[in-house]
Structure formats: structure tokens, C-alpha cells
C-alpha atoms as a PDB file:
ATOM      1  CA  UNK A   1     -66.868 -48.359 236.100  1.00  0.00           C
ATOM      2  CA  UNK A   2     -64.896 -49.563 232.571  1.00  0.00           C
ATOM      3  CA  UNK A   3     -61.763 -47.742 232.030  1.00  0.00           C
ATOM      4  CA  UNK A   4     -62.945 -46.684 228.895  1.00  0.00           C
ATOM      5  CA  UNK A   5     -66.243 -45.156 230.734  1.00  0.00           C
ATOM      6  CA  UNK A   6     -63.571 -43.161 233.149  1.00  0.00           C
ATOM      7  CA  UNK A   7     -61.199 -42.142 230.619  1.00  0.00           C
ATOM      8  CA  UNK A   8     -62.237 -40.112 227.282  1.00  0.00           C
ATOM      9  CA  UNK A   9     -59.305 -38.871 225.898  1.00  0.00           C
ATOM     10  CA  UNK A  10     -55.427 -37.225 227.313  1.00  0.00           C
ATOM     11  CA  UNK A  11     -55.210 -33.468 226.794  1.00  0.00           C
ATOM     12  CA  UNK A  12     -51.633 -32.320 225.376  1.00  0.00           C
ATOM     13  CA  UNK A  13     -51.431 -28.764 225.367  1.00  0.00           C
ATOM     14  CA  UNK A  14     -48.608 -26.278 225.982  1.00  0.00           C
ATOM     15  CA  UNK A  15     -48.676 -26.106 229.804  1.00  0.00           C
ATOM     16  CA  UNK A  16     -49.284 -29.678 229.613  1.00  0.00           C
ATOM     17  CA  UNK A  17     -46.290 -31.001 228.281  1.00  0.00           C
ATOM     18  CA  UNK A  18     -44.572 -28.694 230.502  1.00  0.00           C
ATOM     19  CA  UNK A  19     -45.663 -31.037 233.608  1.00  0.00           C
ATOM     20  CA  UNK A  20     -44.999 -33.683 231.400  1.00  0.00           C
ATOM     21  CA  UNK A  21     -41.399 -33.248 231.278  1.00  0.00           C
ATOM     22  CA  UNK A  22     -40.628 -31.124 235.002  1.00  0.00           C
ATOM     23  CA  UNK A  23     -43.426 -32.869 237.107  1.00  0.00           C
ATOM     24  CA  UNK A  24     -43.772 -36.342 235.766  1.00  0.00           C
ATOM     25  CA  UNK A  25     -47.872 -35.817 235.290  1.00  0.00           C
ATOM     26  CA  UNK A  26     -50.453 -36.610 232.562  1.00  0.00           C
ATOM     27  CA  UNK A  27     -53.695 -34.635 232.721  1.00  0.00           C
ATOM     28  CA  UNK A  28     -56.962 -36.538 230.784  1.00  0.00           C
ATOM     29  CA  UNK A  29     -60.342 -35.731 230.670  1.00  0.00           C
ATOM     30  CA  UNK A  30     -62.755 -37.859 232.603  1.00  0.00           C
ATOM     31  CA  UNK A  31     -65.959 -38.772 233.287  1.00  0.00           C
ATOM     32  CA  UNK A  32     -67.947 -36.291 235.495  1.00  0.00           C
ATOM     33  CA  UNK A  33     -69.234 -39.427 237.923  1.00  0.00           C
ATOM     34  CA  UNK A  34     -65.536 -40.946 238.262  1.00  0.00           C
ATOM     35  CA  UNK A  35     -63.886 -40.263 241.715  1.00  0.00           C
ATOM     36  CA  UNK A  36     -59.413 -40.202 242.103  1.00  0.00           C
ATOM     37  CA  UNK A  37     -59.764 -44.108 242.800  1.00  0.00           C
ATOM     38  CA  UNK A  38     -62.111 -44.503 239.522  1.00  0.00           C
ATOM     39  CA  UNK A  39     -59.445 -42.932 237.580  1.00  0.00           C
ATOM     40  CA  UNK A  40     -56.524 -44.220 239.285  1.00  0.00           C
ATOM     41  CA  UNK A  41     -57.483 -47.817 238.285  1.00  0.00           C
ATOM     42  CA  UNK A  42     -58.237 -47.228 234.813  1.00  0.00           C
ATOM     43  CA  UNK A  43     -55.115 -45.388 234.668  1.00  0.00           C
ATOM     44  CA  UNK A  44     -53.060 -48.027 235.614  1.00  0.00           C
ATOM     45  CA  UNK A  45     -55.036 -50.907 234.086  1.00  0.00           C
ATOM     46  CA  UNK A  46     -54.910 -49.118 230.707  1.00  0.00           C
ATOM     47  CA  UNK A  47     -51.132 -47.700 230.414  1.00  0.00           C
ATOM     48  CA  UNK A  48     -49.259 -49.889 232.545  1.00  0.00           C
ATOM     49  CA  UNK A  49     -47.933 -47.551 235.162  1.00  0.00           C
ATOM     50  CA  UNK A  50     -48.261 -46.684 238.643  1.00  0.00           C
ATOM     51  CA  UNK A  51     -50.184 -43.267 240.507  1.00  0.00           C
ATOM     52  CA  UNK A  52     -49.063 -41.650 242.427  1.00  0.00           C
ATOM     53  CA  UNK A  53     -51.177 -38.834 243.230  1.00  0.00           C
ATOM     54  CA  UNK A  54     -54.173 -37.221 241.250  1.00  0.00           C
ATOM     55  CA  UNK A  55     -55.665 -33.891 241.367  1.00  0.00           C
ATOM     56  CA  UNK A  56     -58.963 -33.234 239.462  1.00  0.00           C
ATOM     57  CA  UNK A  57     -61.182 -30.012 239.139  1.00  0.00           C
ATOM     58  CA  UNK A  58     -64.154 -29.756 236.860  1.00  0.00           C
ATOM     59  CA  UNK A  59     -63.598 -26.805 233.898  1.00  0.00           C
ATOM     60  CA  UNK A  60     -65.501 -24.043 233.645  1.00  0.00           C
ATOM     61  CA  UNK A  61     -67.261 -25.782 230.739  1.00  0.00           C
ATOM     62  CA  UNK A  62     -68.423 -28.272 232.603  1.00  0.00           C
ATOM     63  CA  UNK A  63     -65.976 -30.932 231.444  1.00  0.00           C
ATOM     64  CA  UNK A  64     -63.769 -32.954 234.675  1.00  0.00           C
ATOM     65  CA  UNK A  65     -60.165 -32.951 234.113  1.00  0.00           C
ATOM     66  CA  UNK A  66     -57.718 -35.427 235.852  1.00  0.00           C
ATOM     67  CA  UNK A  67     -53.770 -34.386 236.667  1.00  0.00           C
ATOM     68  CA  UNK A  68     -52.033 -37.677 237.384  1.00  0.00           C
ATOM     69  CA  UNK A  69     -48.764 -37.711 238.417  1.00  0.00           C
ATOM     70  CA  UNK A  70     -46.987 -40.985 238.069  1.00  0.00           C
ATOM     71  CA  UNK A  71     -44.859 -42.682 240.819  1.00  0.00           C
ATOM     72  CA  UNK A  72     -41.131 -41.781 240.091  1.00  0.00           C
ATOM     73  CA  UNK A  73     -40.312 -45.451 237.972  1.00  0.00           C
ATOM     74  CA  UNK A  74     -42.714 -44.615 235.750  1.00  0.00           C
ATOM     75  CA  UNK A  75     -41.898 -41.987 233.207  1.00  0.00           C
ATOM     76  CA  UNK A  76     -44.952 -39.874 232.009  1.00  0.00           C
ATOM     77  CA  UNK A  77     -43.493 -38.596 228.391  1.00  0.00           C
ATOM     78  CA  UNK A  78     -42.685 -42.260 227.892  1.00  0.00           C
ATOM     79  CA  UNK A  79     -46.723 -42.665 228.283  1.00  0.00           C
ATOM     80  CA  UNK A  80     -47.347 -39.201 226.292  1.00  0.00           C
ATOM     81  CA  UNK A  81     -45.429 -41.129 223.081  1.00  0.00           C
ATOM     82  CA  UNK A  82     -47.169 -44.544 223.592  1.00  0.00           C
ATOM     83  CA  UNK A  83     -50.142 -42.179 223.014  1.00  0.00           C
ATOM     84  CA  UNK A  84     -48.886 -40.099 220.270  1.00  0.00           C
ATOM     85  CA  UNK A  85     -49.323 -36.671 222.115  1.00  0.00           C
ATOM     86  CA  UNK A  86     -45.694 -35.878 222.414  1.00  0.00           C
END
């Protein structure tokens, strides 16, 4: 899959910038048909950092969300302002 297909857009919401800043982690919604290693390449081909671990669960909508946390080099709000959600 295209990192673009993966990927559709980073959520930034209260409790999200909260893991932002204490547990190094993005969270972005995904395709419902990408798996961890789907979104752990287009992670790192599109921002340039490394995974560490990823976490996903599907919402009660029906939507997939991803919790990425980055690999300790690799600052996650420094990714949050590249995107403009912080």
C-alpha cells in the first residue's frame, strides 16, 4: 500500500497532545485494511522518523486509529509542528 492510502490524516485532540508531550506518541487515523507494519512504513517514509511501537484499535464509528510512539531520538511534538497540530 501508498503511504498516502495508509495514512488519512493525524488526530490532535486534548488527550492527544498529552501523549504527545509525556509519552513521545502520535495517534493518526488509518486505513481500515492497513496492518502495524503498513503503517509503520508510511510513517517513517512520510515524516522522517523512526517507530517504535504502534497500538491500533478500530473506533466505535467504525474509523481505525493508529498510536505510534516514536523511538526515543525522535521527538513526536517536533513532528506534531512540522504538521501544524501543535
Amino acid at each position: 500500500m501508498e503511504p498516502t492510502d495508509v495514512i488519512f490524516y493525524p488526530l490532535m485532540t486534548e488527550s492527544a497532545s498529552l501523549m504527545v508531550e509525556k509519552d513521545n506518541k502520535l495517534i493518526f487515523m488509518v486505513s481500515l485494511k492497513a496492518g502495524k507494519t503498513d503503517v509503520k512504513k508510511a510513517v517513517e517514509e512520510l515524516y522522517e522518523v523512526k517507530v517504535d511501537k504502534i497500538t491500533m484499535l478500530i473506533t466505535p464509528q467504525g474509523q481505525k486509529k493508529a498510536f505510534v510512539k516514536l523511538k526515543p531520538e525522535f521527538k513526536a511534538s517536533d513532528v506534531a509542528i512540522k504538521l501544524g497540530i501543535l
